[in-house]
N, C-alpha and C. Protein backbone atom coordinates (compact mmCIF):
# COMPACT_ATOMS: atom_id res chain seq x y z
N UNK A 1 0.84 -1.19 0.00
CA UNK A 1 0.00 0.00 0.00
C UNK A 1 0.88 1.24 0.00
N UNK A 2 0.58 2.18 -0.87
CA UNK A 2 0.93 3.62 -0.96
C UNK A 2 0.50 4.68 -0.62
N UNK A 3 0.19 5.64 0.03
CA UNK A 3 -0.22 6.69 0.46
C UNK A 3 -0.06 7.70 -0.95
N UNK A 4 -1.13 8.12 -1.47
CA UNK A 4 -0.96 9.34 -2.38
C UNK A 4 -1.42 10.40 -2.42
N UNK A 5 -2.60 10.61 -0.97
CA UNK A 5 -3.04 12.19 -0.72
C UNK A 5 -3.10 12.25 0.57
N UNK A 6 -3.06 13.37 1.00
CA UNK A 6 -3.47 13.94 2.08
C UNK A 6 -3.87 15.34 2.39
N UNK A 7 -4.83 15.31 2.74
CA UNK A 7 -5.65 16.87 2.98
C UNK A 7 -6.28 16.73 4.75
N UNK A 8 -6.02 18.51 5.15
CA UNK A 8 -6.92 18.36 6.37
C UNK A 8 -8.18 18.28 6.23
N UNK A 9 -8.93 18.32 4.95
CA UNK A 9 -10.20 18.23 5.44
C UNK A 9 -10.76 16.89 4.64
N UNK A 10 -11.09 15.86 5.35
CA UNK A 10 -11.89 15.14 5.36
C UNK A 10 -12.54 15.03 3.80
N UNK A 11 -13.30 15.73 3.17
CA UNK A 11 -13.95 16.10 2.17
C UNK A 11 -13.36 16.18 1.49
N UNK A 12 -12.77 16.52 1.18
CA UNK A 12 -11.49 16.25 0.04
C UNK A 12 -10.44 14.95 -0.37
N UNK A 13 -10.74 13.95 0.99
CA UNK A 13 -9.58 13.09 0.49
C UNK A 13 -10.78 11.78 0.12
N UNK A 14 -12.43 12.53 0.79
CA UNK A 14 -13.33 11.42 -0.15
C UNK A 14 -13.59 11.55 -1.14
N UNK A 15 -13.15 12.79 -1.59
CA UNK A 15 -13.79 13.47 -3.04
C UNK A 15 -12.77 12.41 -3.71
N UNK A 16 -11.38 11.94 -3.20
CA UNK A 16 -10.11 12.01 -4.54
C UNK A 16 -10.33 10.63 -4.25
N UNK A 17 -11.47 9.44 -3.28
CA UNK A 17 -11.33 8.24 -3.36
C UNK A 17 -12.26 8.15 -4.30
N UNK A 18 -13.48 9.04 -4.45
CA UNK A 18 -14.49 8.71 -5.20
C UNK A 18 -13.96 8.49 -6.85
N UNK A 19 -13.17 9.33 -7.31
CA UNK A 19 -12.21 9.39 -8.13
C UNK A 19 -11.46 7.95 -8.69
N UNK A 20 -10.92 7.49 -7.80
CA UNK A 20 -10.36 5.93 -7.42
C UNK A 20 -10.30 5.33 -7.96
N UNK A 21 -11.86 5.56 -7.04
CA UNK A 21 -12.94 4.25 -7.04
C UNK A 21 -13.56 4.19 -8.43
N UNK A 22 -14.07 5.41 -9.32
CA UNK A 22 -14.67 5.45 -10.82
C UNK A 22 -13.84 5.04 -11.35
N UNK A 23 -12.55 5.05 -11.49
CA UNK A 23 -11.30 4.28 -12.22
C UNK A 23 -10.79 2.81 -12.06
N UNK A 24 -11.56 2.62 -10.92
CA UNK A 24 -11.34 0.87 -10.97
C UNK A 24 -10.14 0.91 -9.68
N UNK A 25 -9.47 1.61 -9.33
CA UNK A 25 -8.39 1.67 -8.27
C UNK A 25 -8.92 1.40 -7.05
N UNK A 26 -8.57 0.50 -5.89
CA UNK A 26 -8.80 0.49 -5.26
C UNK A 26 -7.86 1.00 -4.07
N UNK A 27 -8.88 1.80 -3.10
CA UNK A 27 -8.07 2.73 -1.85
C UNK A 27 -8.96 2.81 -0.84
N UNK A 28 -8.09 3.19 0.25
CA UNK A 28 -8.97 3.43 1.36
C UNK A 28 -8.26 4.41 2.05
N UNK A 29 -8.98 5.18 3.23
CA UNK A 29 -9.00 6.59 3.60
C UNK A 29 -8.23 5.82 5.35
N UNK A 30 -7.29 6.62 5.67
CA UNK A 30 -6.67 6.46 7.44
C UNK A 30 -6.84 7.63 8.02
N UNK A 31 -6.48 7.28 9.27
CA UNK A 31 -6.59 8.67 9.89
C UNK A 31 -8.44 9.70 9.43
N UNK A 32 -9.04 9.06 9.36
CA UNK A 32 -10.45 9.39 9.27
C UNK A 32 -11.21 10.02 10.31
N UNK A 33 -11.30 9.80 11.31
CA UNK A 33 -11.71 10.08 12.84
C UNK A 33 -10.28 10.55 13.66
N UNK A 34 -9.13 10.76 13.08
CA UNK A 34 -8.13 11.08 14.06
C UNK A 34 -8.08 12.76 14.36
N UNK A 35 -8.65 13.56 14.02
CA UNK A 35 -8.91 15.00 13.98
C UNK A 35 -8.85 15.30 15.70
N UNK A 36 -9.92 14.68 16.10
CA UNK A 36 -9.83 14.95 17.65
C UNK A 36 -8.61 14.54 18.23
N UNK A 37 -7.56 14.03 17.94
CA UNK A 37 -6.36 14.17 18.55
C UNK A 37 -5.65 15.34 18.36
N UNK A 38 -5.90 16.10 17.47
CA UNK A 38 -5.24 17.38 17.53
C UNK A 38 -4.74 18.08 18.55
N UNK A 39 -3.68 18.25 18.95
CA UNK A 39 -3.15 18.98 20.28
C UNK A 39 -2.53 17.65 20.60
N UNK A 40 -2.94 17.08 20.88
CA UNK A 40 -1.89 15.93 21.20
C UNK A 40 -0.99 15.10 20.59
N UNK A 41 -1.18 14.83 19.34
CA UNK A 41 -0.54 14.77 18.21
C UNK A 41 -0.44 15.93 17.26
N UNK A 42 1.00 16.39 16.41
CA UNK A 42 1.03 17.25 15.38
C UNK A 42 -0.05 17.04 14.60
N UNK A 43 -1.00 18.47 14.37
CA UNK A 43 -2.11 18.58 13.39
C UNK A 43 -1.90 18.07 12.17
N UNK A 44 -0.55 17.93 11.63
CA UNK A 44 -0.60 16.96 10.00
C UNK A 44 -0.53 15.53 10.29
N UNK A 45 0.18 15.38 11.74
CA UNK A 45 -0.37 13.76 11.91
C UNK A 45 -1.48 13.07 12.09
N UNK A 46 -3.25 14.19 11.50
CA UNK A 46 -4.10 13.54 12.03
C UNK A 46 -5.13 13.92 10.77
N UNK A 47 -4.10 14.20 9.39
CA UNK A 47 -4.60 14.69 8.51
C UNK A 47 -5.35 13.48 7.98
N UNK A 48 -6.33 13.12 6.91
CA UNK A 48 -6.92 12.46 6.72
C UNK A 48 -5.90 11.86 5.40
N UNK A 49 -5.84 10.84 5.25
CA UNK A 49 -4.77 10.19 4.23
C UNK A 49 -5.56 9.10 3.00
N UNK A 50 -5.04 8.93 2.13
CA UNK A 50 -5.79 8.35 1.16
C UNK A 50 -4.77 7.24 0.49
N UNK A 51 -4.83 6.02 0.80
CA UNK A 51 -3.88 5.06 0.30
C UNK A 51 -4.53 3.73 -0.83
N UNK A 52 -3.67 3.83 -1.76
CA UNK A 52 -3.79 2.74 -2.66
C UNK A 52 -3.79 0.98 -1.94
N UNK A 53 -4.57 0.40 -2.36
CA UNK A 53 -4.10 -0.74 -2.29
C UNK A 53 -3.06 -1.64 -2.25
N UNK A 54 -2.98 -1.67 -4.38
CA UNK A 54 -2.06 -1.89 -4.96
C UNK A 54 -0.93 -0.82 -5.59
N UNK A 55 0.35 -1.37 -4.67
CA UNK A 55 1.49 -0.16 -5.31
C UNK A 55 1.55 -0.23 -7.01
N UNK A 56 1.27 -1.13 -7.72
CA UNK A 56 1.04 -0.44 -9.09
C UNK A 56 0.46 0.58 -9.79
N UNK A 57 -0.85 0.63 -8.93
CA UNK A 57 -1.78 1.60 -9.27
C UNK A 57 -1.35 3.15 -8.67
N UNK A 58 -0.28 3.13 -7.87
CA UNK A 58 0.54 4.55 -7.49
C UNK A 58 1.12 5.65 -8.38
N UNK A 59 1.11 5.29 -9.15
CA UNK A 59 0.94 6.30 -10.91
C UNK A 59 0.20 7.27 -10.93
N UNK A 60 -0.83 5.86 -11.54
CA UNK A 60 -2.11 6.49 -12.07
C UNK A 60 -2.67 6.86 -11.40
N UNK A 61 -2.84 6.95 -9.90
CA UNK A 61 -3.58 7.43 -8.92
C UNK A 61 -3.22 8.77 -9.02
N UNK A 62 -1.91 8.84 -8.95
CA UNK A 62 -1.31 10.21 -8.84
C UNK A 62 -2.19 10.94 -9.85
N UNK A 63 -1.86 10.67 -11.09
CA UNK A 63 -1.64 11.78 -11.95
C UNK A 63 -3.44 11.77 -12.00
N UNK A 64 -4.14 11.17 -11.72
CA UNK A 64 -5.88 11.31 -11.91
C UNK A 64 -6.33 12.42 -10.16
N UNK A 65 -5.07 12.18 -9.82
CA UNK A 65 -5.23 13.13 -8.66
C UNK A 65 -4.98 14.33 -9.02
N UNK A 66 -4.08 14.52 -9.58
CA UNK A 66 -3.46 15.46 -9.93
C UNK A 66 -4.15 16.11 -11.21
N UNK A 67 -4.36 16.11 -12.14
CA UNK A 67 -5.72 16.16 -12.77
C UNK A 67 -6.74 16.83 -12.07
N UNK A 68 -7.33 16.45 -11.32
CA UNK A 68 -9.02 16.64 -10.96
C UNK A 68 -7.96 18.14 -9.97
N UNK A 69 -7.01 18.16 -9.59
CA UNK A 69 -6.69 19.03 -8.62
C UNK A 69 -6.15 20.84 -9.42
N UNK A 70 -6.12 19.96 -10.86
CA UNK A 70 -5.78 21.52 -11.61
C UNK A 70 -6.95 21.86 -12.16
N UNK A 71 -7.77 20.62 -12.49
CA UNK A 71 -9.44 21.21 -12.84
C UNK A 71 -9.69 22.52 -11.89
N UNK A 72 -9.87 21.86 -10.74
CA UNK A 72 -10.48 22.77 -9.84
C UNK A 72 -9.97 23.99 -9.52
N UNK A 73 -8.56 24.33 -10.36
CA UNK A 73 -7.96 25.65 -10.26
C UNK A 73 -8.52 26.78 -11.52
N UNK A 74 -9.59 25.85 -12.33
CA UNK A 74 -10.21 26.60 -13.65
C UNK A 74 -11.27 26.68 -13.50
N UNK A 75 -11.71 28.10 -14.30
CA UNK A 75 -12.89 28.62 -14.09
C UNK A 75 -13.96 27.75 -14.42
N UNK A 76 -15.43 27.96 -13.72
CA UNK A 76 -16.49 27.00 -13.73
C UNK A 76 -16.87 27.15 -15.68
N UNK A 77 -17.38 26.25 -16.22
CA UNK A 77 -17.82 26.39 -17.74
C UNK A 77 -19.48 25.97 -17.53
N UNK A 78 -19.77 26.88 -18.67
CA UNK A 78 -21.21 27.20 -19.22
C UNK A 78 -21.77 26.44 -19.68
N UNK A 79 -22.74 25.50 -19.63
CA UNK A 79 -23.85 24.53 -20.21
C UNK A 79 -24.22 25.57 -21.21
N UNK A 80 -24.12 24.58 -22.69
CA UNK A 80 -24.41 24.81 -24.05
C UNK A 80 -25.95 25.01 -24.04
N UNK A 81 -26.66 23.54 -23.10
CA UNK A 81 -27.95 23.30 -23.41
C UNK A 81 -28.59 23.83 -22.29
N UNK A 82 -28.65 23.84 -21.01
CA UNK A 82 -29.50 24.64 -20.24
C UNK A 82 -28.67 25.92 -19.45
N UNK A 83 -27.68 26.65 -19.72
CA UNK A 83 -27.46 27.59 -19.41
C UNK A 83 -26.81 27.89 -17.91
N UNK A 84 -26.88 26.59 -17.18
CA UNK A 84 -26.15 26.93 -15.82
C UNK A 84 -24.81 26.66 -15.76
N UNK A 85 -23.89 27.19 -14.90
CA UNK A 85 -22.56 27.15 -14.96
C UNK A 85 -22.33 25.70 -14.17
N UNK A 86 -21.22 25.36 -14.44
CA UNK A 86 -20.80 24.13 -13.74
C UNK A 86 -19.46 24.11 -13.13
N UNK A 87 -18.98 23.60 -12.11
CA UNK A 87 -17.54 23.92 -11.74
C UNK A 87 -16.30 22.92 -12.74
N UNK A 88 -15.08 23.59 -12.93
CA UNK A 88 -14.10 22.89 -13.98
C UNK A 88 -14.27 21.27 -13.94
N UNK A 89 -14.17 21.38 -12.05
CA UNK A 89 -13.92 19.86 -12.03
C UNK A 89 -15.09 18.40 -12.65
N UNK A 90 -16.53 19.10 -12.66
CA UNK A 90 -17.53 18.44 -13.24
C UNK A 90 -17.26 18.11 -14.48
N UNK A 91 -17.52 16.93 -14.87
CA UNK A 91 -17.48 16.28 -16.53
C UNK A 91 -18.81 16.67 -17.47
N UNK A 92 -19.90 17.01 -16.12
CA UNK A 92 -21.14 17.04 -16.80
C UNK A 92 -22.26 18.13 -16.15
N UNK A 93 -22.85 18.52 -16.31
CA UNK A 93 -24.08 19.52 -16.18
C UNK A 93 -24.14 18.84 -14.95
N UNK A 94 -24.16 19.83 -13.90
CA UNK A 94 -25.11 19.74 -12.21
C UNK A 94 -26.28 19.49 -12.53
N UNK A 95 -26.92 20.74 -13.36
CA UNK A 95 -28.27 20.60 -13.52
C UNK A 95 -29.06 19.65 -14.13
N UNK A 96 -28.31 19.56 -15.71
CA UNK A 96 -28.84 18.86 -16.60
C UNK A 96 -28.51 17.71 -16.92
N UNK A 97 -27.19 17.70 -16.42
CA UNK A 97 -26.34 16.13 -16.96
C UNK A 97 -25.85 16.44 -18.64
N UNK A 98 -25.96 17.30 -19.15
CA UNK A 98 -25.24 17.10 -20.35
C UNK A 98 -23.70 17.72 -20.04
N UNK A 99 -22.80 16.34 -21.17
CA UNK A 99 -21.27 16.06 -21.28
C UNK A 99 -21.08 17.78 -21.38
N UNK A 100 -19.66 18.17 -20.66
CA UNK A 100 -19.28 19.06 -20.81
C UNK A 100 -18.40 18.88 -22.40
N UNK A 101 -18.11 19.89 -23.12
CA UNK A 101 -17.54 20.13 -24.15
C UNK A 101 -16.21 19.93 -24.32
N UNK A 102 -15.62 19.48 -23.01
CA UNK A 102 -13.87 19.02 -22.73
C UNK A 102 -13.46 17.89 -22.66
N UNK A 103 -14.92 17.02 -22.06
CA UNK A 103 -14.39 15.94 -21.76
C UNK A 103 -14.78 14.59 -22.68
């Protein structure tokens, strides 16, 4: 097993299993409930961690991490067909479900 993310918040390191997990990778999340140790342990030692299974899949994990993590540094894009904005990282309409034009 490999460790390939870690974020303090919780929400984020399920967002990058959900990710993973749509790719067929299998991972699981540590340090999940360790937050309340804070103060007693260093606050990055209780960060929420996201580890591969299989060390082969430590690549591709990365770089699909890494990916979805520069999406989210680009501006939200415009639905062609119903007009609401969507954030970079979405493939598809919030609203509507239609394919974004990138992906």
């Amino acid at each position: 097993m490999k460790q390939v993310y870690a974020h303090p918040q919780l929400m984020m390191v399920s967002q990058m299993r959900s990710l993973l997990d749509q790719a067929g990778i299998a991972s699981q999340i540590r340090n999940e409930y360790a937050a309340g140790a804070a103060g007693e342990l260093a606050p990055i030692d209780t960060w929420p961690e996201l580890w591969v299974e299989r060390d082969a899949d430590t690549p591709r994990a990365k770089d699909l991490i890494a990916e979805l993590l520069t999406r989210q540094d680009q501006p939200d894009w415009h639905c062609k067909h119903c007009g609401n904005d969507s954030p970079a990282s979405f493939d598809f309409c919030w609203q509507c479900g239609t394919n974004s034009s990138r992906a």
